[in-house]
Protein backbone atom coordinates (compact mmCIF):
# COMPACT_ATOMS: atom_id res chain seq x y z
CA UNK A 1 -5.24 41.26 -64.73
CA UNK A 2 -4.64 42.72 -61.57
CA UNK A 3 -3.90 46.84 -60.49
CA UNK A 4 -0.39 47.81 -61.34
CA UNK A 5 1.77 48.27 -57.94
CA UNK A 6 3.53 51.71 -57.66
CA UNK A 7 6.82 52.41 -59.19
CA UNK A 8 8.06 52.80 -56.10
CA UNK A 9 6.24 49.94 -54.52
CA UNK A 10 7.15 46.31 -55.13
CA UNK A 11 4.98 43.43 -55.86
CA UNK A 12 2.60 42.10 -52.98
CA UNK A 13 3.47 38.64 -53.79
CA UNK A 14 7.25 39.56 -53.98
CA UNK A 15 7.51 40.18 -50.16
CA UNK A 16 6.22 37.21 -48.77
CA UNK A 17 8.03 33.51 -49.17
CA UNK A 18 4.73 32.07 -49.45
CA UNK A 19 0.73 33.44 -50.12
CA UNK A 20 -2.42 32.05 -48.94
CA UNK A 21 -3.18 28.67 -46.84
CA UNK A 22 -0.32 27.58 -48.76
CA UNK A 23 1.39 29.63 -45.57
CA UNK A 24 0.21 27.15 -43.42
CA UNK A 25 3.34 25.69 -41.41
CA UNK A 26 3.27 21.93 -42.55
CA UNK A 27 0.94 19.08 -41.07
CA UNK A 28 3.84 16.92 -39.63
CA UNK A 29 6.15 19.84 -38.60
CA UNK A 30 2.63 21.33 -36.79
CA UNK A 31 2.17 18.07 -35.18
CA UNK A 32 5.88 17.80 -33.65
CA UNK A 33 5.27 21.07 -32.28
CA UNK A 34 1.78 20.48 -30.84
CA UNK A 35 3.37 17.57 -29.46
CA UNK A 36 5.28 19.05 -26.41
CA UNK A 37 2.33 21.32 -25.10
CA UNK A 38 0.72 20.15 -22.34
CA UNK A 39 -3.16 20.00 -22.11
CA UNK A 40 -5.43 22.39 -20.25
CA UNK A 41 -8.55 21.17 -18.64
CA UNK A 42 -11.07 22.37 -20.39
CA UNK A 43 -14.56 23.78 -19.01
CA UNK A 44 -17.66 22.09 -19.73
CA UNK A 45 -18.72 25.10 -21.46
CA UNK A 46 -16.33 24.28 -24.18
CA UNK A 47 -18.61 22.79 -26.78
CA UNK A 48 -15.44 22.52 -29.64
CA UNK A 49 -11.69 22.76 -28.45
CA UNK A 50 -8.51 21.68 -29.85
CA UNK A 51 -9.38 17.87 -29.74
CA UNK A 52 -10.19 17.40 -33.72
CA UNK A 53 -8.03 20.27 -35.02
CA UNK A 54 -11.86 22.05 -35.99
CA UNK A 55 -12.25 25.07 -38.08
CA UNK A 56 -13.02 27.72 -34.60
CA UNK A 57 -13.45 27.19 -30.83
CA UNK A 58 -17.37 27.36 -29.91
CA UNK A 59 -18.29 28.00 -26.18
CA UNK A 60 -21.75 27.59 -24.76
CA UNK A 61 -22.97 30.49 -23.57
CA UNK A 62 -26.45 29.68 -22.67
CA UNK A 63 -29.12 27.22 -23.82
CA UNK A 64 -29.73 28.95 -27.11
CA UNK A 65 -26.53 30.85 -27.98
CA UNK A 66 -23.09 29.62 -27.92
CA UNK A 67 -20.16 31.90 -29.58
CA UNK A 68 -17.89 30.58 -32.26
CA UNK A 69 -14.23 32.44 -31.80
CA UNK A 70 -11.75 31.64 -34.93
CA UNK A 71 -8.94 33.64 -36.50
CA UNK A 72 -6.98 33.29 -39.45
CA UNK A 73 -4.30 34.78 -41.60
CA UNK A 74 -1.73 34.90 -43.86
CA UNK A 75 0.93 36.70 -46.42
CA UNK A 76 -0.38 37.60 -50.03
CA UNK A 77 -1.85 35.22 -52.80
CA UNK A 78 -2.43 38.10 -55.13
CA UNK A 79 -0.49 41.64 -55.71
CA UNK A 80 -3.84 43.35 -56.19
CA UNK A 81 -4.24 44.55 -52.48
CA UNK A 82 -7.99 44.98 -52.38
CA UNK A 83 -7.95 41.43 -53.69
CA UNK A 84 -5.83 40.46 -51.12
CA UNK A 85 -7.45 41.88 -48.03
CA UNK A 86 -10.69 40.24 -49.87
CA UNK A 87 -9.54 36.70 -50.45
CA UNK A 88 -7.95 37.07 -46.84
CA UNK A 89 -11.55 38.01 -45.12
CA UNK A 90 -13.36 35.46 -46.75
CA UNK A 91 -11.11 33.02 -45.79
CA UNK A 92 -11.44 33.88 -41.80
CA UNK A 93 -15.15 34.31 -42.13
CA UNK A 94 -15.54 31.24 -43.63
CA UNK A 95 -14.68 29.00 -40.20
CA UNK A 96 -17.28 30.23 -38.67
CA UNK A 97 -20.00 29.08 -41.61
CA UNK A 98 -17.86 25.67 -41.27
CA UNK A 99 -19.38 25.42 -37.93
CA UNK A 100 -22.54 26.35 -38.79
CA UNK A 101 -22.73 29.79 -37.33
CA UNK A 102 -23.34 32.99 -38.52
CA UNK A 103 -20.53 36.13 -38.44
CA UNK A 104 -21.30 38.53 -35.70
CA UNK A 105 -18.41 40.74 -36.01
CA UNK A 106 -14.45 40.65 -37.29
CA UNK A 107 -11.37 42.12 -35.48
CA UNK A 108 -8.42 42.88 -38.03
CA UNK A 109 -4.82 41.34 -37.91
CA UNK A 110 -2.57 43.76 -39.97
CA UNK A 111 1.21 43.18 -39.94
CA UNK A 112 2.66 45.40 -42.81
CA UNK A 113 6.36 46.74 -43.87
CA UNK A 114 6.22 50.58 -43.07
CA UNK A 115 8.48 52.40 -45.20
CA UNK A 116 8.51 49.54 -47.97
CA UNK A 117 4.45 49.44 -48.52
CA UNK A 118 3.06 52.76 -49.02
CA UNK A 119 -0.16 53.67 -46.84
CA UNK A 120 -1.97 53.81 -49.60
CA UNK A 121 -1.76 50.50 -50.50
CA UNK A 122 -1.75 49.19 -47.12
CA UNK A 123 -5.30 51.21 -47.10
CA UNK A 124 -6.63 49.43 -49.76
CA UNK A 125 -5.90 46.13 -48.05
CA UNK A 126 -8.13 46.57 -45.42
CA UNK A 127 -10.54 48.05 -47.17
CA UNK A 128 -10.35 44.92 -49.42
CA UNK A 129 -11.22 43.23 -45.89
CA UNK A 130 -14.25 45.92 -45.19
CA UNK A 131 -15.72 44.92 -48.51
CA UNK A 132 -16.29 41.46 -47.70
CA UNK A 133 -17.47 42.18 -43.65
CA UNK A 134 -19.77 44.41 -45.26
CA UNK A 135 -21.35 41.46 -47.41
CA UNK A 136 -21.39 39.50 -44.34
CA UNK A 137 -23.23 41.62 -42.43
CA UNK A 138 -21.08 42.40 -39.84
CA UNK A 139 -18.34 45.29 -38.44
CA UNK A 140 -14.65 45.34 -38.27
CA UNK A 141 -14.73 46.39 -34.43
CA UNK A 142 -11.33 46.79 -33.91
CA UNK A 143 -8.35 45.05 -34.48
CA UNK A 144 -4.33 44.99 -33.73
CA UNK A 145 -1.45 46.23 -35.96
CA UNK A 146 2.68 45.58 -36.25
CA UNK A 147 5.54 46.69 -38.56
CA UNK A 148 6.23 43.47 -40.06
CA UNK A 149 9.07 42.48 -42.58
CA UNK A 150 6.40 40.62 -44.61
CA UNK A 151 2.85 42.15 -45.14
CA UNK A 152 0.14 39.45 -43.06
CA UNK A 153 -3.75 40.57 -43.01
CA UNK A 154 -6.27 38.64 -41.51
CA UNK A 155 -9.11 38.57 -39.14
CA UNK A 156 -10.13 37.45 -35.68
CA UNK A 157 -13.90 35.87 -36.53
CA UNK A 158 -16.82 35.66 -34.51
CA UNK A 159 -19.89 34.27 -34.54
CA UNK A 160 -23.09 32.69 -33.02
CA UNK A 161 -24.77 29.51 -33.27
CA UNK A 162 -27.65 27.27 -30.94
CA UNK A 163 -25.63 24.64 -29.45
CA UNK A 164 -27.53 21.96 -31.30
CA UNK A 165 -26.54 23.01 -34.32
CA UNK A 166 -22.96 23.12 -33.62
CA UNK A 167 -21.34 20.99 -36.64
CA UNK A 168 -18.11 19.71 -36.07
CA UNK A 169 -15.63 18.08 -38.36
CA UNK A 170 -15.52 14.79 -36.33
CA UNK A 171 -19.44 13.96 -36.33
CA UNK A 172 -19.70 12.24 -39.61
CA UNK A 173 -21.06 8.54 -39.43
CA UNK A 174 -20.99 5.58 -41.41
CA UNK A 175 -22.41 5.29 -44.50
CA UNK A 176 -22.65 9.42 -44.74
CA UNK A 177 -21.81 11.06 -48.47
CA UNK A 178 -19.87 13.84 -48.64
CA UNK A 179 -20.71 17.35 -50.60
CA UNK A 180 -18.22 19.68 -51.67
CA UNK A 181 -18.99 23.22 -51.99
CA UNK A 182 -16.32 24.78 -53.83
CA UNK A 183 -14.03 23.28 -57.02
CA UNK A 184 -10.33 22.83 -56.47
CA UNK A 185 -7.53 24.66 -57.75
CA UNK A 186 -6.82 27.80 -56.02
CA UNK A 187 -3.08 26.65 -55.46
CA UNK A 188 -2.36 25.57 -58.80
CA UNK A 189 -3.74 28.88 -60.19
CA UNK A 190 -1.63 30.73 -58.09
CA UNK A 191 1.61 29.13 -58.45
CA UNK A 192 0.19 29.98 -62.29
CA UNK A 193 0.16 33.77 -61.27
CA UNK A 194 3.52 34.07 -59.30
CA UNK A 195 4.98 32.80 -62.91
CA UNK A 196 2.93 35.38 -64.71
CA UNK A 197 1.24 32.70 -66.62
CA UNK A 198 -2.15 33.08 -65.31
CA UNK A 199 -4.12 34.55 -67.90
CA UNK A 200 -7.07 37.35 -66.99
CA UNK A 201 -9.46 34.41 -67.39
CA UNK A 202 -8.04 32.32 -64.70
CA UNK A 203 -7.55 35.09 -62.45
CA UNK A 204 -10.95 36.14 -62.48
CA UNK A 205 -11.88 32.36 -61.84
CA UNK A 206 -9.44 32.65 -58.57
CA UNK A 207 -11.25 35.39 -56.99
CA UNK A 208 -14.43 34.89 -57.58
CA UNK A 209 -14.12 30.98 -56.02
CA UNK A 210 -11.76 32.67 -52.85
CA UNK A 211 -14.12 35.96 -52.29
CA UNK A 212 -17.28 33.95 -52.62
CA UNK A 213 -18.25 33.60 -48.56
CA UNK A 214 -19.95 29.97 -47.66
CA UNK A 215 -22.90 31.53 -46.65
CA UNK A 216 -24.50 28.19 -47.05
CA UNK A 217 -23.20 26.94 -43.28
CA UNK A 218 -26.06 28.16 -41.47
CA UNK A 219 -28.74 26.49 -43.46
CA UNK A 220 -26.94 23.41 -43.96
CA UNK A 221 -25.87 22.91 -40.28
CA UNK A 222 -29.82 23.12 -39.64
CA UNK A 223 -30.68 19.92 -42.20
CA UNK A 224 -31.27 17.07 -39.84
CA UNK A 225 -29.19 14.83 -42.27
CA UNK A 226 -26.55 16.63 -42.11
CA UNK A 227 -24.24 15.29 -39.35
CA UNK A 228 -20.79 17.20 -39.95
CA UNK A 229 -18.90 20.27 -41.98
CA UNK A 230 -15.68 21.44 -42.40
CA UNK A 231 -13.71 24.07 -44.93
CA UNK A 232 -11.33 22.40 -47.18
CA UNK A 233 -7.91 24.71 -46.90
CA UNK A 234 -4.33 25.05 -46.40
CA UNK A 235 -3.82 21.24 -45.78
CA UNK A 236 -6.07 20.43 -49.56
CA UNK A 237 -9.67 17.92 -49.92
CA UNK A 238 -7.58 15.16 -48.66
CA UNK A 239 -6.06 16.49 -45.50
CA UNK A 240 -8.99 18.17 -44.55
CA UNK A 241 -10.95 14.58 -45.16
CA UNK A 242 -8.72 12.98 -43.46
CA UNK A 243 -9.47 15.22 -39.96
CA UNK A 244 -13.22 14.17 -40.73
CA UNK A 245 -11.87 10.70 -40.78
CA UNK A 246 -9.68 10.50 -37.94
CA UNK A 247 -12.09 12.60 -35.77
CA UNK A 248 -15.21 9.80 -36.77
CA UNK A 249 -12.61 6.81 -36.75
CA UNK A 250 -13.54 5.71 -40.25
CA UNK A 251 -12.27 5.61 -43.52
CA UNK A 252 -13.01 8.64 -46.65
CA UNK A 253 -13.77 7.25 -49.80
CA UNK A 254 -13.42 9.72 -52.71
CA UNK A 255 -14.32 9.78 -56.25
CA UNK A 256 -11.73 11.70 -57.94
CA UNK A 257 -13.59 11.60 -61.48
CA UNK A 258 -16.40 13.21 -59.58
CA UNK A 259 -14.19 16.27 -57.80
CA UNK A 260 -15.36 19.71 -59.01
CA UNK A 261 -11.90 21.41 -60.57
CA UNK A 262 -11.82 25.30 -61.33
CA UNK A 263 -11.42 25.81 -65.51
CA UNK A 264 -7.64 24.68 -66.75
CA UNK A 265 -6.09 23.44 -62.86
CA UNK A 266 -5.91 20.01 -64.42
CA UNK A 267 -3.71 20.93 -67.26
CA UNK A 268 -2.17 23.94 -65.22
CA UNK A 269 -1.03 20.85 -62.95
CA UNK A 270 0.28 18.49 -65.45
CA UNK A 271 2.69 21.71 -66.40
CA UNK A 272 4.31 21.81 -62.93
CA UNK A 273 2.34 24.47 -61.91
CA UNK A 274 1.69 23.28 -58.04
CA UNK A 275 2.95 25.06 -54.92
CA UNK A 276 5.19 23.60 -52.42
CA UNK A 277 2.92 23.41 -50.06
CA UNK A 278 1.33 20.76 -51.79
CA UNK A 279 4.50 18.57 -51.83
CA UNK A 280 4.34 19.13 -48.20
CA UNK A 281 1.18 18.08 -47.10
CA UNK A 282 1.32 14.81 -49.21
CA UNK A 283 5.21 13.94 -46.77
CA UNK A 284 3.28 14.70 -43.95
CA UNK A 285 -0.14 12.31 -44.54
CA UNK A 286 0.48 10.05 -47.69
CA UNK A 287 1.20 6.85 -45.86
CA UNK A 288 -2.90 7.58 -44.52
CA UNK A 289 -3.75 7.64 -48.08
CA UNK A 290 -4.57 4.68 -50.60
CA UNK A 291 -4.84 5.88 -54.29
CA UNK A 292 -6.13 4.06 -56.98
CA UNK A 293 -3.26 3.05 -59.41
CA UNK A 294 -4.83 4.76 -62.67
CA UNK A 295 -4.43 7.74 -60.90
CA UNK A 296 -1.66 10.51 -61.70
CA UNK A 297 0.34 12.44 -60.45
CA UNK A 298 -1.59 15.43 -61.03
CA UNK A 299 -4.29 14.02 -59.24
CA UNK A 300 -2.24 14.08 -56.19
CA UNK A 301 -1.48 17.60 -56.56
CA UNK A 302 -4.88 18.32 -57.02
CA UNK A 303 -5.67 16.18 -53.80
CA UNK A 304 -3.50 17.93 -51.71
CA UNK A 305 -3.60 21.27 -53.52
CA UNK A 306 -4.00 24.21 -50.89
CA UNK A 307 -7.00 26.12 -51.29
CA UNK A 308 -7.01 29.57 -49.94
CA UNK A 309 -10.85 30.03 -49.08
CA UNK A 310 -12.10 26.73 -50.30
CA UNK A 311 -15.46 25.54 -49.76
CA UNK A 312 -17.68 23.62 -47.31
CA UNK A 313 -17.30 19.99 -47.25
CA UNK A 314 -20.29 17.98 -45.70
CA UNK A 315 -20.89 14.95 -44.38
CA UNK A 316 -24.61 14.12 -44.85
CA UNK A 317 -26.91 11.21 -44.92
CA UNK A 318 -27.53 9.58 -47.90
CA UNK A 319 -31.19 11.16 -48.25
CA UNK A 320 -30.20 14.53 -47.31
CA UNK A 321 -27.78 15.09 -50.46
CA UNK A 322 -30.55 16.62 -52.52
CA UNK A 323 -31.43 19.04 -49.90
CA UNK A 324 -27.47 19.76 -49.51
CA UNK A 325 -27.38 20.29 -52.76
CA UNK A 326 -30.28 22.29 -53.15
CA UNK A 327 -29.30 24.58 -50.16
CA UNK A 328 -25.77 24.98 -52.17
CA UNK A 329 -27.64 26.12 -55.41
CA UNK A 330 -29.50 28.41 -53.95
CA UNK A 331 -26.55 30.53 -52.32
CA UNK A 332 -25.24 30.23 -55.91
CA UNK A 333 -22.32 26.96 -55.49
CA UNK A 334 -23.61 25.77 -58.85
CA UNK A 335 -20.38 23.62 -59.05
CA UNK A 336 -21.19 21.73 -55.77
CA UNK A 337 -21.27 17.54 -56.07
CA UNK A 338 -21.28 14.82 -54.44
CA UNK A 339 -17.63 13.41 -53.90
CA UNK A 340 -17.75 10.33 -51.99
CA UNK A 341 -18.37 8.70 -49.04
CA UNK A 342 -17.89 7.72 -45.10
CA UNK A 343 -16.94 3.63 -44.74
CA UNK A 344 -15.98 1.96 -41.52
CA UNK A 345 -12.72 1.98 -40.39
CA UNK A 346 -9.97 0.23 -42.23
CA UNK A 347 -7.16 -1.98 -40.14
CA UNK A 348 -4.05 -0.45 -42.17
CA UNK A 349 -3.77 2.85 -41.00
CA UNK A 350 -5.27 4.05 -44.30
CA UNK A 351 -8.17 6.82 -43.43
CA UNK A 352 -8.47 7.39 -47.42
CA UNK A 353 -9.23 5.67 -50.49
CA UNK A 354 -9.45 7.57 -54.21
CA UNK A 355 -10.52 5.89 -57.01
């Protein structure tokens, strides 16, 4: 299932208290923190700041470049370390397809524990992250590195888009359907490995959905029906639907019968295989969230499920689906569907509805 650590060498997923966007510090503890920072003024330049909590930063460089700057990282999902520094890659890369840019180049973010991690493996972890620059086209020009207690890789991202086509997660309009790219599940499949109860099967499922890159974002942002995109996460579908809704002021509708699932999450899920993370994001945005009452449990766990590299969600007009969908087949998301829909804006506080 996955390369056998040294003798000497403990497991990658041993070292760290949590792996993947499942890292993510909470949405309500993030929040009380954000709270007591003051705000900058912010240059006209500035195309996409910290206003919507977006997937990167984009700044307007001329009239037919601006440059996306994102970065992202975390502690292992998987002990395979070439796995690792690939799911890890992917996942930074991917923020700047979520604004509908393409990669430029990378910088690397490598905090490992000298002495505990041998140099061999902490080799193959970045040249897990190589692998996946290389498919996108781009360099790893540099990077910074620390002796860290737990092992961290990630990458600083860059990119470049036109300033037109600059997709944010807040655009999304009335009446809009939304497209998901990737199924859910990554989070439930790795709580499933850190019991050893994944089987090869389901691991090979996991990385292939969190190596896959959304190289989909640049052709999508330039559909005229397509109005706004994000990467669903560390905070799951619905927290990262609910930033598209708060950002547009309206309401998400979701149908959950209709939400792509990787092979076996459902009944991985009704086992107790979910992370904490997921318990987490539901205390800090359930009371924004209206479920349907035949629905479980489990499909709250899958709802707010953490996905480490998780796909492109779109917001599109209802003619442009078929094109979405189209441009998601032919990068190879055979799994993407159509999940739901923008409404106008509810009086209860609630920014989502699943049925």
């Amino acid at each position: 299932m996955t390369a056998t650590p040294s003798p000497t060498e403990p497991r990658l997923t041993s070292l760290s208290h949590g792996g993947g966007c499942g890292c993510k510090i909470a949405p309500g503890v993030l929040a009380d923190i954000l709270r007591g920072t003051a705000a900058m003024p912010m240059p006209p330049e500035l195309l996409v700041g910290i206003e919507t909590a977006d997937d990167a930063a984009v700044y307007r460089l001329n009239d037919e470049q601006a440059l996306i700057a994102t970065t992202d990282f975390f502690m292992p999902i998987v002990d395979d370390p070439y796995d690792f520094g690939r799911i890890a890659a992917t996942n930074a890369i991917s923020d700047v397809y979520a604004m509908g840019g393409t990669p430029i180049m990378a910088l690397a973010l490598v905090g490992m524990p000298i002495g505990v991690l041998s140099t061999a493996t902490i080799g193959r972890i970045l040249e897990g992250g190589q692998s996946v620059c290389r498919a996108a086209g781009i360099p790893i020009a540099g990077g910074h590195t620390i002796d860290s207690v737990e092992p961290i890789y990630g990458l600083v991202a860059l990119g470049l888009v036109h300033p037109q086509r600059v997709k944010r997660n807040a655009d999304a309009r009335v009446g809009d359907r939304l497209v998901l790219g990737k199924p859910l599940g990554v989070g439930v499949l790795s709580a499933a490995l850190k019991k050893d109860r994944l089987p090869a099967d389901g691991y090979a499922q996991m990385i292939a959905s969190t190596t896959r890159l959304n190289t989909p974002g640049p052709a999508l942002a330039a559909l005229d029906g397509v109005h706004a995109l994000t990467d669903v996460t560390g905070f799951g579908l619905a927290g990262h639907a609910l930033e598209m809704a708060r950002g547009a002021g309206s309401c998400v509708h979701l149908d959950m019968a209709r939400v792509p699932l990787l092979p076996g999450v459902r009944d991985w899920a009704a086992q107790g295989l979910v992370t904490g993370a997921s318990g987490r994001n539901w205390a800090a945005y359930g009371a924004e969230v209206r479920l349907a009452e035949g629905l479980s449990p489990v499909d709250q766990a899958l709802l707010t499920d953490p996905q480490t590299s998780g796909g492109l969600l779109v917001a599109c007009a209802p003619d442009a689906v078929d094109a979405v969908l189209a441009c998601f087949r032919q990068h190879g998301f055979d799994a993407a569907a159509e999940v739901g829909a923008i409404e106008a804006a509810r009086g209860d506080g609630v920014h989502l509805v699943v049925d």
